[in-house]
Protein backbone atom coordinates (compact mmCIF):
# COMPACT_ATOMS: atom_id res chain seq x y z
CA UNK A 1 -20.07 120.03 138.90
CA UNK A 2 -21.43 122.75 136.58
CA UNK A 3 -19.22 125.46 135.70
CA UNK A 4 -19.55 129.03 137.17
CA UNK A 5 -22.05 131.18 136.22
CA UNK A 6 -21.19 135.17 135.91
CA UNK A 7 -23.65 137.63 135.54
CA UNK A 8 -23.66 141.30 134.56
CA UNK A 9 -26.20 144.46 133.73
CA UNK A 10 -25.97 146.69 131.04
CA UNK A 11 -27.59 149.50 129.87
CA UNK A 12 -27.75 150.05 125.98
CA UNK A 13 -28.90 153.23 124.20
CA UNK A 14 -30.88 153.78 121.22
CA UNK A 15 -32.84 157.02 119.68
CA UNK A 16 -35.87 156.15 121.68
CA UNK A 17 -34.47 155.44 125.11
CA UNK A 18 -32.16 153.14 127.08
CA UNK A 19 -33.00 149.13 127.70
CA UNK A 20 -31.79 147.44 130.13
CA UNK A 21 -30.11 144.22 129.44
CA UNK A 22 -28.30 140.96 131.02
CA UNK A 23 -26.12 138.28 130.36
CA UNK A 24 -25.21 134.90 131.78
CA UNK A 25 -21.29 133.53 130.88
CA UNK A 26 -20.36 129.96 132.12
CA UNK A 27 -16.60 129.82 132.16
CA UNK A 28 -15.29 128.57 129.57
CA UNK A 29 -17.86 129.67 126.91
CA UNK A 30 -18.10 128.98 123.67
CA UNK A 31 -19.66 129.63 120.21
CA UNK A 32 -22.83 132.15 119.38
CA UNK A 33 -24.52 133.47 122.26
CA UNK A 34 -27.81 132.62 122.55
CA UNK A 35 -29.77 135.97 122.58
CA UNK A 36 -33.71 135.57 124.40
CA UNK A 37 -36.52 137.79 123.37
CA UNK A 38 -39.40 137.67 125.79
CA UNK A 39 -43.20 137.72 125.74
CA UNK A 40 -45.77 140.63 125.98
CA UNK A 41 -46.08 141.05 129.20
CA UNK A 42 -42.11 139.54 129.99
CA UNK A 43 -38.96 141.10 130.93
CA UNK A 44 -35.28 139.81 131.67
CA UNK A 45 -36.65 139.07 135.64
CA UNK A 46 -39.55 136.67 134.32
CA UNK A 47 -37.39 134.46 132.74
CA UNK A 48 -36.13 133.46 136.39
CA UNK A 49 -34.03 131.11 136.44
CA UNK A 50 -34.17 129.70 132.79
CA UNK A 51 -31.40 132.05 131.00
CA UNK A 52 -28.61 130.36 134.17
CA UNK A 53 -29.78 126.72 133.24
CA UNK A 54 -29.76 127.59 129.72
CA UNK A 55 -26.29 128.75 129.73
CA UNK A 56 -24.95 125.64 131.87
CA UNK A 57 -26.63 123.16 129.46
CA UNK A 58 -25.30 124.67 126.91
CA UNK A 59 -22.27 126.10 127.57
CA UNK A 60 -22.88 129.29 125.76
CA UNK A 61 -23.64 132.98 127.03
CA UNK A 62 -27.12 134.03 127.47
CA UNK A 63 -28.23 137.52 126.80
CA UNK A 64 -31.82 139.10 127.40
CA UNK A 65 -32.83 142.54 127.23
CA UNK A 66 -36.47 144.35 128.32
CA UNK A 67 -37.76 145.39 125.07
CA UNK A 68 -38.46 149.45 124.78
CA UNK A 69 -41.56 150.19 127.67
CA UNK A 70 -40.84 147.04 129.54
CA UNK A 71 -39.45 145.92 133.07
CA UNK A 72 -36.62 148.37 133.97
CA UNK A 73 -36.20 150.14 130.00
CA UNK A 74 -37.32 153.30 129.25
CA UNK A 75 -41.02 154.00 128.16
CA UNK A 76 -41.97 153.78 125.08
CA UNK A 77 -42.70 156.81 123.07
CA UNK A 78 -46.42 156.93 122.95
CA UNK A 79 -48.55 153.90 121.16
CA UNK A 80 -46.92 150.22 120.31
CA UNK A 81 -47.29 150.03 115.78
CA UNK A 82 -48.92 147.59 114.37
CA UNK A 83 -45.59 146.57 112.34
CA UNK A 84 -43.56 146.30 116.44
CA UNK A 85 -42.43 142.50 115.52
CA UNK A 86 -40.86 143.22 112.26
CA UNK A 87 -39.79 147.01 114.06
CA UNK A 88 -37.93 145.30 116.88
CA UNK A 89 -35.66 143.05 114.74
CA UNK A 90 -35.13 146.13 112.40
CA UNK A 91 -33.93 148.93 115.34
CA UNK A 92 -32.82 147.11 118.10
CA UNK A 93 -31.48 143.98 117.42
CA UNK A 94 -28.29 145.28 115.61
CA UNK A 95 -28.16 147.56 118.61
CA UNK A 96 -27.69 144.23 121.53
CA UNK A 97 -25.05 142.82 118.41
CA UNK A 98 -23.11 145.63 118.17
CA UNK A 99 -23.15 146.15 122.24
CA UNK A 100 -22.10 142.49 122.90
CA UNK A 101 -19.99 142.10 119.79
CA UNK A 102 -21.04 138.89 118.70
CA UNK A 103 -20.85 137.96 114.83
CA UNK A 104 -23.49 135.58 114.69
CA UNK A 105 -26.19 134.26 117.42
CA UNK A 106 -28.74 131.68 118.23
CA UNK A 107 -32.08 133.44 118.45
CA UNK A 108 -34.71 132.50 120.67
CA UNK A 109 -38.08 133.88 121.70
CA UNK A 110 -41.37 133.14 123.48
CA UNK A 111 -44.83 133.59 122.48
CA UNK A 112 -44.56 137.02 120.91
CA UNK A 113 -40.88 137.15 121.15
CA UNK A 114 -40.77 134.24 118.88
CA UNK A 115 -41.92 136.15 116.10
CA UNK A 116 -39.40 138.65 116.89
CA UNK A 117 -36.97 136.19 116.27
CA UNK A 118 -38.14 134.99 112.85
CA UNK A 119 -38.24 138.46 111.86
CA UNK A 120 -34.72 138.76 113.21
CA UNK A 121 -33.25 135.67 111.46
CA UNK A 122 -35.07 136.78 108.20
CA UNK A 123 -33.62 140.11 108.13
CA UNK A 124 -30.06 139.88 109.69
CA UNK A 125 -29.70 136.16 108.07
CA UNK A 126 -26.16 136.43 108.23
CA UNK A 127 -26.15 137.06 111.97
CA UNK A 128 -28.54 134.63 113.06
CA UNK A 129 -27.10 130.56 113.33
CA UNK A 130 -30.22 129.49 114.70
CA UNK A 131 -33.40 130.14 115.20
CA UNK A 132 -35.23 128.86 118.44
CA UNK A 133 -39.03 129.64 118.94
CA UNK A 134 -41.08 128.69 122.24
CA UNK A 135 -44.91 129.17 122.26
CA UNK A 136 -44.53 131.36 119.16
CA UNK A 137 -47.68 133.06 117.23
CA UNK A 138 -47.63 132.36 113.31
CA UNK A 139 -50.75 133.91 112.86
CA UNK A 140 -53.61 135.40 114.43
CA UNK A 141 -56.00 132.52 115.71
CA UNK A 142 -59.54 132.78 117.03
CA UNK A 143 -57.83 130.66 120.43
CA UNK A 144 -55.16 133.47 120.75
CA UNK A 145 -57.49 136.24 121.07
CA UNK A 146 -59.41 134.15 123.20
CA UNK A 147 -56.52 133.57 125.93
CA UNK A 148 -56.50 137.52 125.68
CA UNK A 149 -59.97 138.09 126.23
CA UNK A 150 -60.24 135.90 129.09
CA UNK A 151 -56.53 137.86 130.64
CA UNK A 152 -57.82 140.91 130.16
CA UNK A 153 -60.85 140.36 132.29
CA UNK A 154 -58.58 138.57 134.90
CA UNK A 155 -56.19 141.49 134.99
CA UNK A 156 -59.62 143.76 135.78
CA UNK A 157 -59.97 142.25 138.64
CA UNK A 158 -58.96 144.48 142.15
CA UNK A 159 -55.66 143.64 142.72
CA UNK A 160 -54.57 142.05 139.50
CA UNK A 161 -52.50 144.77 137.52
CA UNK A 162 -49.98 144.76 140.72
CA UNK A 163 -48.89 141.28 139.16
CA UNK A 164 -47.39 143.53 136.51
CA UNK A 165 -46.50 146.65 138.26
CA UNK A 166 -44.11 144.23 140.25
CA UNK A 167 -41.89 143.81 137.19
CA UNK A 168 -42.65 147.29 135.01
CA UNK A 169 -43.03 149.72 137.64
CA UNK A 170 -45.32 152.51 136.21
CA UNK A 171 -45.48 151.16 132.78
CA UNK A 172 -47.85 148.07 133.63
CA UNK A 173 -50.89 149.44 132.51
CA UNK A 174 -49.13 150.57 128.81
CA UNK A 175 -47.76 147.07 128.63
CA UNK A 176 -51.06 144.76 129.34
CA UNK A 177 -52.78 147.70 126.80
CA UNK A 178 -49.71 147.11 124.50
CA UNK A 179 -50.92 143.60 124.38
CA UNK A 180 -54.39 143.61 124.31
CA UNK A 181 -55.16 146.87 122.28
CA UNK A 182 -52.36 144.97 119.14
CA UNK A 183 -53.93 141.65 119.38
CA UNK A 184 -57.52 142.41 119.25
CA UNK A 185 -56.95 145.57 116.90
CA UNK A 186 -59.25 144.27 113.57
CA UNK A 187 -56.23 146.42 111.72
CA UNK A 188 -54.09 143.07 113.05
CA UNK A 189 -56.55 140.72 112.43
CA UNK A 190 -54.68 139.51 109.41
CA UNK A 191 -50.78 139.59 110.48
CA UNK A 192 -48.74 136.81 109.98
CA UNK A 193 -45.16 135.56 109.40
CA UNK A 194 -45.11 134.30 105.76
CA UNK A 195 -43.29 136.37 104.47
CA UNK A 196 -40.52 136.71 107.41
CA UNK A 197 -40.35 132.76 106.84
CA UNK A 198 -39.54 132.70 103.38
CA UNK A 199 -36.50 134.94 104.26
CA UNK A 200 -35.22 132.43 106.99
CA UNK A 201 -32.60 130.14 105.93
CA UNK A 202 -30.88 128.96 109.31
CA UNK A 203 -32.22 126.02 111.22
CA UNK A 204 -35.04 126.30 113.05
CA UNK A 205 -36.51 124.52 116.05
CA UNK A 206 -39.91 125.05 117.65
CA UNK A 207 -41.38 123.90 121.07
CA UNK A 208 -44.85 123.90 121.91
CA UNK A 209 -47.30 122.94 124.50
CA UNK A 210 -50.39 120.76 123.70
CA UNK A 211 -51.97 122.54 126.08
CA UNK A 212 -51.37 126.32 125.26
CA UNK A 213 -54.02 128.97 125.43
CA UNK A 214 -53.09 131.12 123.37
CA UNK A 215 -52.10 128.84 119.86
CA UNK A 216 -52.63 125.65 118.55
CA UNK A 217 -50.22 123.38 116.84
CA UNK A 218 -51.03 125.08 113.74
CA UNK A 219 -48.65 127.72 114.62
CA UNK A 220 -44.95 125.35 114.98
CA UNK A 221 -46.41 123.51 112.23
CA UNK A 222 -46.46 126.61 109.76
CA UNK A 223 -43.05 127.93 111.59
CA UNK A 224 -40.92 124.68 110.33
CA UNK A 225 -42.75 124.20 106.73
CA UNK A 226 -39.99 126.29 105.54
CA UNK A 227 -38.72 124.76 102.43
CA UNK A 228 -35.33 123.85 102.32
CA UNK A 229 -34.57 124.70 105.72
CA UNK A 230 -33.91 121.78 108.86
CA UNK A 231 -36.14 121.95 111.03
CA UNK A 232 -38.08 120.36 114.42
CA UNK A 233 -41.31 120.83 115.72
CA UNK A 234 -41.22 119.70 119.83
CA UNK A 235 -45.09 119.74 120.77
CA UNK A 236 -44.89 119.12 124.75
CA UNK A 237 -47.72 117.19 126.26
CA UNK A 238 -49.62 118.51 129.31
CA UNK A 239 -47.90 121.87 128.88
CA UNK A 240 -49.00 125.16 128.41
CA UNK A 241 -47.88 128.49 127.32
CA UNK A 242 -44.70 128.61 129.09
CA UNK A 243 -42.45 125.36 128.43
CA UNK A 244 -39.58 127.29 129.63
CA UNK A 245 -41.12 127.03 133.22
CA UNK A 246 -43.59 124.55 133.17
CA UNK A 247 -41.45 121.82 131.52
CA UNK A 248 -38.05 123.27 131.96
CA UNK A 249 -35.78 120.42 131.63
CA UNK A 250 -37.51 118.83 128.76
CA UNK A 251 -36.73 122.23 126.92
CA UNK A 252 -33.04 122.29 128.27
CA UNK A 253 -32.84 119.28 126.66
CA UNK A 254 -34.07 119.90 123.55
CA UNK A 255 -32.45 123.39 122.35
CA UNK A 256 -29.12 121.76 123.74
CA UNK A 257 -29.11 118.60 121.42
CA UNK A 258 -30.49 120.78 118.81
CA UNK A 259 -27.68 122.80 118.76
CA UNK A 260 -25.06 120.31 119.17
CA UNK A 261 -26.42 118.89 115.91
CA UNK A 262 -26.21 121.91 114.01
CA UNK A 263 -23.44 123.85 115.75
CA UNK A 264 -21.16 121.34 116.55
């Protein structure tokens, strides 16, 4: 039988305004907490059920948090910066460490969450074991502003923005303009995580669907050409953007022997 479960909310302040933030603890738990970091248009409820799962496989405690003008934080104070990957890891991720008091943690994020946790692991090295990246955006490809061209014209349709106001409330329209407005910005156009990955120096795994809008292979292929670190690219057939979901127990499996390898 798997163990327990518990679950509890917290709220966590900073100098911009409170997130909101969960963990999952299986009885018994041990070593770093695994600490999620979700998509542009995510938030602790959209990971569903994975963060549970993840913590039975694995054994350790799950944390996720709504970034700063997502699902049930605070707004954000007025327009997202074009530097809000490397921004995140810089203000608020020694703000979750020093609220849930862990030492060290395995870092994992989706799409543009999975930058965030590069740029985490490459500027808190000492406090990141691992570093876990699902869907993740290197760079900024021609197919990734694609897959936002062709949402933004689906979320213009009548109806379609209530998909987000379900999980951000009256922030939905500044989060799908968060995305799009970044992403397609020419001042973005040439972002990428070079030189976050020359700073990483844990391990470093990264899944990938074969089928993902919004980034080709190219992107896991640059995030584990990191010299000298271990690393493992995971490219998923028939998947797309959202492993965690689509092809959830092939992931369970993966960042759970990937961590027993190099956390034993």
């Amino acid at each position: 039988m798997p163990s327990a479960i518990s679950t509890r909310e917290h709220w966590i302040g900073s100098d911009q305004g409170q997130l909101f933030a969960q963990d999952w603890t299986p009885a018994g738990a041990h070593g770093e907490p695994i600490l999620l970091l979700h998509d542009s248009l995510g938030c602790v409820t959209l990971w569903r059920d994975f963060p549970e799962h993840l913590a039975h496989a694995t054994g350790r405690q799950v944390i996720a948090y709504d970034r700063l003008g997502f699902g049930r934080s605070e707004r954000y104070p007025g327009a997202l910066p074009l530097d809000f990957i490397d921004d995140e890891a810089r203000r608020f991720f020694p703000l979750l460490r020093q609220h849930f008091g862990f030492e060290r943690c395995v870092v994992f994020g989706h799409s543009v969450g999975g930058a965030m946790a590069v740029a985490c692991a490459a500027q808190h090295g000492q406090a990141c074991a691992v570093l876990i990246t699902e869907s993740a955006q290197a760079f900024v490809e021609h197919r990734t502003r694609d897959g936002i061209r062709a949402a933004e014209l689906e979320f213009a349709r009548e109806g379609q923005l209530e998909r987000l106001r379900k999980y951000h409330d009256d922030k939905a329209f500044w989060v799908l303009r968060a995305w799009v407005d970044t992403w397609l910005s020419d001042d973005f156009s040439d972002w990428n995580l070079d030189a976050e990955l020359a700073q990483v120096r844990c391990p470093i795994l990264s899944l990938h669907g074969e089928q993902d809008e919004y980034g080709s292979a190219a992107h896991p292929e640059r995030l584990t050409a990191v010299p000298g670190v271990p690393s493992q690219l995971r490219l998923l057939p028939d998947c797309g953007h959202v492993p965690h979901r689509e092809q959830q127990p092939a992931v369970l499996q993966a960042v759970t022997e990937f961590l027993q390898h190099h956390l034993p």
